[in-house]
N, C-alpha and C. Protein backbone atom coordinates (compact mmCIF):
# COMPACT_ATOMS: atom_id res chain seq x y z
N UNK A 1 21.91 34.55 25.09
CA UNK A 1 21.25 33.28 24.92
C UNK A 1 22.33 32.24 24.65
N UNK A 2 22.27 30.99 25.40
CA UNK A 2 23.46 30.08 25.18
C UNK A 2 22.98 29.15 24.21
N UNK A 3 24.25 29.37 23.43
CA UNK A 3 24.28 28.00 22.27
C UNK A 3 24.47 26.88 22.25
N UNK A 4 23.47 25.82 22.22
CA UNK A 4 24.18 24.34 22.31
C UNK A 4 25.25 23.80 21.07
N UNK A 5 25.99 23.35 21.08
CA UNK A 5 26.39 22.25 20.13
C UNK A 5 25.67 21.37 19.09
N UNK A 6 25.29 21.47 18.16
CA UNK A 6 24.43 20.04 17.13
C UNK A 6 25.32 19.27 17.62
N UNK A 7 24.34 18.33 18.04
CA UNK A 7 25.06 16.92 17.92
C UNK A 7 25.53 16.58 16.65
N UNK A 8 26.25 15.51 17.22
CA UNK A 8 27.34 14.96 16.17
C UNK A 8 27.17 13.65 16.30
N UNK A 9 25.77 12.53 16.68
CA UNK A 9 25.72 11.09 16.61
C UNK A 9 25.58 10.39 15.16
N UNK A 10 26.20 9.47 14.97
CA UNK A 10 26.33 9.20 13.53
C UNK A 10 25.48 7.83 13.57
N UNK A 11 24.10 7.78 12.80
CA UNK A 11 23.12 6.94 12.76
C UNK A 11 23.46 5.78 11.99
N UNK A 12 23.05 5.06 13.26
CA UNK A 12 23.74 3.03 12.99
C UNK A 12 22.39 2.55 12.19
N UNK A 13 22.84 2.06 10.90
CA UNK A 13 22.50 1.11 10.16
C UNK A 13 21.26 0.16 10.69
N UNK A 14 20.42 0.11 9.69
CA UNK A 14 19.33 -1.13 10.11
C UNK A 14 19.82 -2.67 9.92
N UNK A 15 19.95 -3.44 10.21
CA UNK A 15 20.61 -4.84 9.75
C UNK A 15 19.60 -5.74 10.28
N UNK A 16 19.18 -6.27 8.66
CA UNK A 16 17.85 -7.15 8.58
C UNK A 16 18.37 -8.41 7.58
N UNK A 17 18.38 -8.89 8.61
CA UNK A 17 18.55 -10.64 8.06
C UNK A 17 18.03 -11.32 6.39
N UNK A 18 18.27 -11.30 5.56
CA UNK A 18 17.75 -11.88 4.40
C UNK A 18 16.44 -12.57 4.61
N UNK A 19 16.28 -13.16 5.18
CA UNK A 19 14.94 -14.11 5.27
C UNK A 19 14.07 -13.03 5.70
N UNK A 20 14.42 -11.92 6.86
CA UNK A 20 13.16 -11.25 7.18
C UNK A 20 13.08 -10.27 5.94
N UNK A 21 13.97 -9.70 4.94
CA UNK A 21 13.76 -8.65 4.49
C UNK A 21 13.04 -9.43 3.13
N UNK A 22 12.98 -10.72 2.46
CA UNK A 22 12.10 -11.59 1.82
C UNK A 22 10.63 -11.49 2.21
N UNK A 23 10.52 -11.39 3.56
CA UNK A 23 9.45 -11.37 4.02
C UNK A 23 8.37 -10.31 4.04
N UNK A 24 9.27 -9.29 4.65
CA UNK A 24 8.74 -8.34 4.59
C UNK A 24 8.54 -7.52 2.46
N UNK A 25 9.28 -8.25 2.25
CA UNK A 25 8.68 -7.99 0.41
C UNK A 25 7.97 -8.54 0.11
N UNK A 26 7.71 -9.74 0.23
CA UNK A 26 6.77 -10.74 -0.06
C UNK A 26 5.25 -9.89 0.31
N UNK A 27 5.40 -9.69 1.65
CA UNK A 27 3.78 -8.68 2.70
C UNK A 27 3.83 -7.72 1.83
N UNK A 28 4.99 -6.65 1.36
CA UNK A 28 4.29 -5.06 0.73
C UNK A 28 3.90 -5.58 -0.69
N UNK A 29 4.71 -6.46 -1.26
CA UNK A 29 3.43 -7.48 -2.59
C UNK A 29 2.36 -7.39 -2.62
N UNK A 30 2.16 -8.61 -1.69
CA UNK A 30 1.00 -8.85 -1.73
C UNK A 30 0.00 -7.90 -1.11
N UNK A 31 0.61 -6.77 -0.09
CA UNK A 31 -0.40 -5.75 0.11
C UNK A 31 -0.66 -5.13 -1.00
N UNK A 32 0.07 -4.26 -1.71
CA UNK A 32 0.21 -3.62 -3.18
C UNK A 32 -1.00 -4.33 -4.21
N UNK A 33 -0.46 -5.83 -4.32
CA UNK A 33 -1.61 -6.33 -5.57
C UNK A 33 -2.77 -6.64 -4.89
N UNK A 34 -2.79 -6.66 -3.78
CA UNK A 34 -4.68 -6.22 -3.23
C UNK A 34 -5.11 -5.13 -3.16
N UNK A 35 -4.18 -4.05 -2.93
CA UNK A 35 -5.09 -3.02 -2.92
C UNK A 35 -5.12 -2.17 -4.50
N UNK A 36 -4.35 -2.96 -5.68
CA UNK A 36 -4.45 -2.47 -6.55
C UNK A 36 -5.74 -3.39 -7.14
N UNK A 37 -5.76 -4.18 -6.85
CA UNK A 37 -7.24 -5.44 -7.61
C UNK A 37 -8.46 -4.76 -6.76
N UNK A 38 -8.59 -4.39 -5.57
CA UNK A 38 -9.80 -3.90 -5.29
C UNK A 38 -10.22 -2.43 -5.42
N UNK A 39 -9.02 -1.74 -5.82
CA UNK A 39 -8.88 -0.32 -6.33
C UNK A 39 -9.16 -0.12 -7.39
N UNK A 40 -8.52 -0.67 -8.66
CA UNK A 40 -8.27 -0.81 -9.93
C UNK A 40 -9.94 -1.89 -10.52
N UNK A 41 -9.37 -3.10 -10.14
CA UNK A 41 -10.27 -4.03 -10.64
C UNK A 41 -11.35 -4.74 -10.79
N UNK A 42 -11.55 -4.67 -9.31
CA UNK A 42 -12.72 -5.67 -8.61
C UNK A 42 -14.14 -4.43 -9.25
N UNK A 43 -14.39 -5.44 -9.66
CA UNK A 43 -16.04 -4.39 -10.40
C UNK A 43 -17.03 -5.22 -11.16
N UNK A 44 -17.89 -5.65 -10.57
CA UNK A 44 -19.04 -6.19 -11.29
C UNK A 44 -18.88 -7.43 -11.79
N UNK A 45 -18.82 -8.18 -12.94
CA UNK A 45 -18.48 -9.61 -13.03
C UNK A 45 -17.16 -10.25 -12.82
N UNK A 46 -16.17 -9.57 -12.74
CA UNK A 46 -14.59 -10.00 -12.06
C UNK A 46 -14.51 -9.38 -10.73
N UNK A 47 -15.94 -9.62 -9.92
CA UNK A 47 -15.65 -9.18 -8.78
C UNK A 47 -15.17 -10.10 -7.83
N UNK A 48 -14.63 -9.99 -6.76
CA UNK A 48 -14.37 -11.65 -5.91
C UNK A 48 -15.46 -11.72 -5.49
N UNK A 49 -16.26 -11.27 -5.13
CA UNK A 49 -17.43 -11.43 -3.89
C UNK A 49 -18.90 -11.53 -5.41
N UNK A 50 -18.64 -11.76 -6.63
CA UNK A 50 -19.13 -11.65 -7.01
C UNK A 50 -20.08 -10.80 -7.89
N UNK A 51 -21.32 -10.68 -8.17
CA UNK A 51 -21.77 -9.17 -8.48
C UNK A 51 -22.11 -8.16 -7.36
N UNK A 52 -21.66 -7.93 -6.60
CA UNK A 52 -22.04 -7.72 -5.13
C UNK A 52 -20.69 -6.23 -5.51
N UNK A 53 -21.69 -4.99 -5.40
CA UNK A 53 -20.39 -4.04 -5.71
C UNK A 53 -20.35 -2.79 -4.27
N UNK A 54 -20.03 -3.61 -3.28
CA UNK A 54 -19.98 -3.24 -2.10
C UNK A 54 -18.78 -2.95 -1.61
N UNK A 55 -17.24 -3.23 -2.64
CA UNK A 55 -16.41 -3.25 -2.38
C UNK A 55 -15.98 -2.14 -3.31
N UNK A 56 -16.82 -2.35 -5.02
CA UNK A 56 -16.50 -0.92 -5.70
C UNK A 56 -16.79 0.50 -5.26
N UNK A 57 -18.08 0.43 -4.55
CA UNK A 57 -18.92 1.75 -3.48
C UNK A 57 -17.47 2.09 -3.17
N UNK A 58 -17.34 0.89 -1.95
CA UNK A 58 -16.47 1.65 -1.09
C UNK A 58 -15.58 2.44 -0.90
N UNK A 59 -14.79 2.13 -2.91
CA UNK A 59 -13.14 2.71 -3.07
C UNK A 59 -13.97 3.27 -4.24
N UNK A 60 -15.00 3.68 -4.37
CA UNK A 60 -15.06 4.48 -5.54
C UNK A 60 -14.39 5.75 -5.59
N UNK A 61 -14.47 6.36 -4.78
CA UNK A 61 -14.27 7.95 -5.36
C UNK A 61 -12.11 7.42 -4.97
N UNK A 62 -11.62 6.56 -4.14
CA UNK A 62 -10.29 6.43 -4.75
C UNK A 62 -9.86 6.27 -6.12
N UNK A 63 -10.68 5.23 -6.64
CA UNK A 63 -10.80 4.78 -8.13
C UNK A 63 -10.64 5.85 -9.05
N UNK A 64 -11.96 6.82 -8.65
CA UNK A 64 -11.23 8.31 -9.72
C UNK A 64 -10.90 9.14 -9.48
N UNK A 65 -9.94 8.94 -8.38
CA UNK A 65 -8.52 9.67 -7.73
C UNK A 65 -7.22 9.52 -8.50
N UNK A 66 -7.27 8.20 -8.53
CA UNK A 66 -6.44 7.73 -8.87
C UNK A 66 -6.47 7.01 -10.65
N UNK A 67 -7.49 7.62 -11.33
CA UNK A 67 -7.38 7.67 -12.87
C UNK A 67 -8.01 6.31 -13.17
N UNK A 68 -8.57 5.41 -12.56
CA UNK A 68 -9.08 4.37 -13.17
C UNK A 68 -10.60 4.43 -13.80
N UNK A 69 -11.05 4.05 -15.16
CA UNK A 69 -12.28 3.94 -15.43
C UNK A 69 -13.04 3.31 -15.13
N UNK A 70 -14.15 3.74 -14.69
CA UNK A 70 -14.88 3.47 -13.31
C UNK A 70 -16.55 2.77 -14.36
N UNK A 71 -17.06 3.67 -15.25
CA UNK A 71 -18.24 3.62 -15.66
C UNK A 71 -18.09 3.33 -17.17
């Protein structure tokens, strides 16, 4: 059975401009503190949508996945 060689290519660097890599922190932020406020928080009178708990349903059983007190 013939043996190949492992390559030997030596993996080039990502190079991201300051402004985009701001950017792209800024987006996993603000993704992060939304999905921690509608995970974590959003429930009944500090809800955004109001008392309307259509958004707690939805991530409930994440909610006590993930250790938050729910009831």
């Amino acid at each position: 059975m013939p043996v190949t060689p492992a390559s030997t290519s030596i993996p080039t660097p990502l190079v991201v401009s300051a402004a985009k890599a701001r950017l792209w922190m800024g987006g996993a932020l603000l993704f992060g503190l939304l999905a921690y406020y509608f995970i974590g928080v959003d429930q009944g009178a500090v809800s955004v949508f109001g008392s309307d708990l259509h958004v707690h349903e939805f991530v409930h059983d994440a909610r006590h996945l993930l250790g938050f007190p729910c009831h």
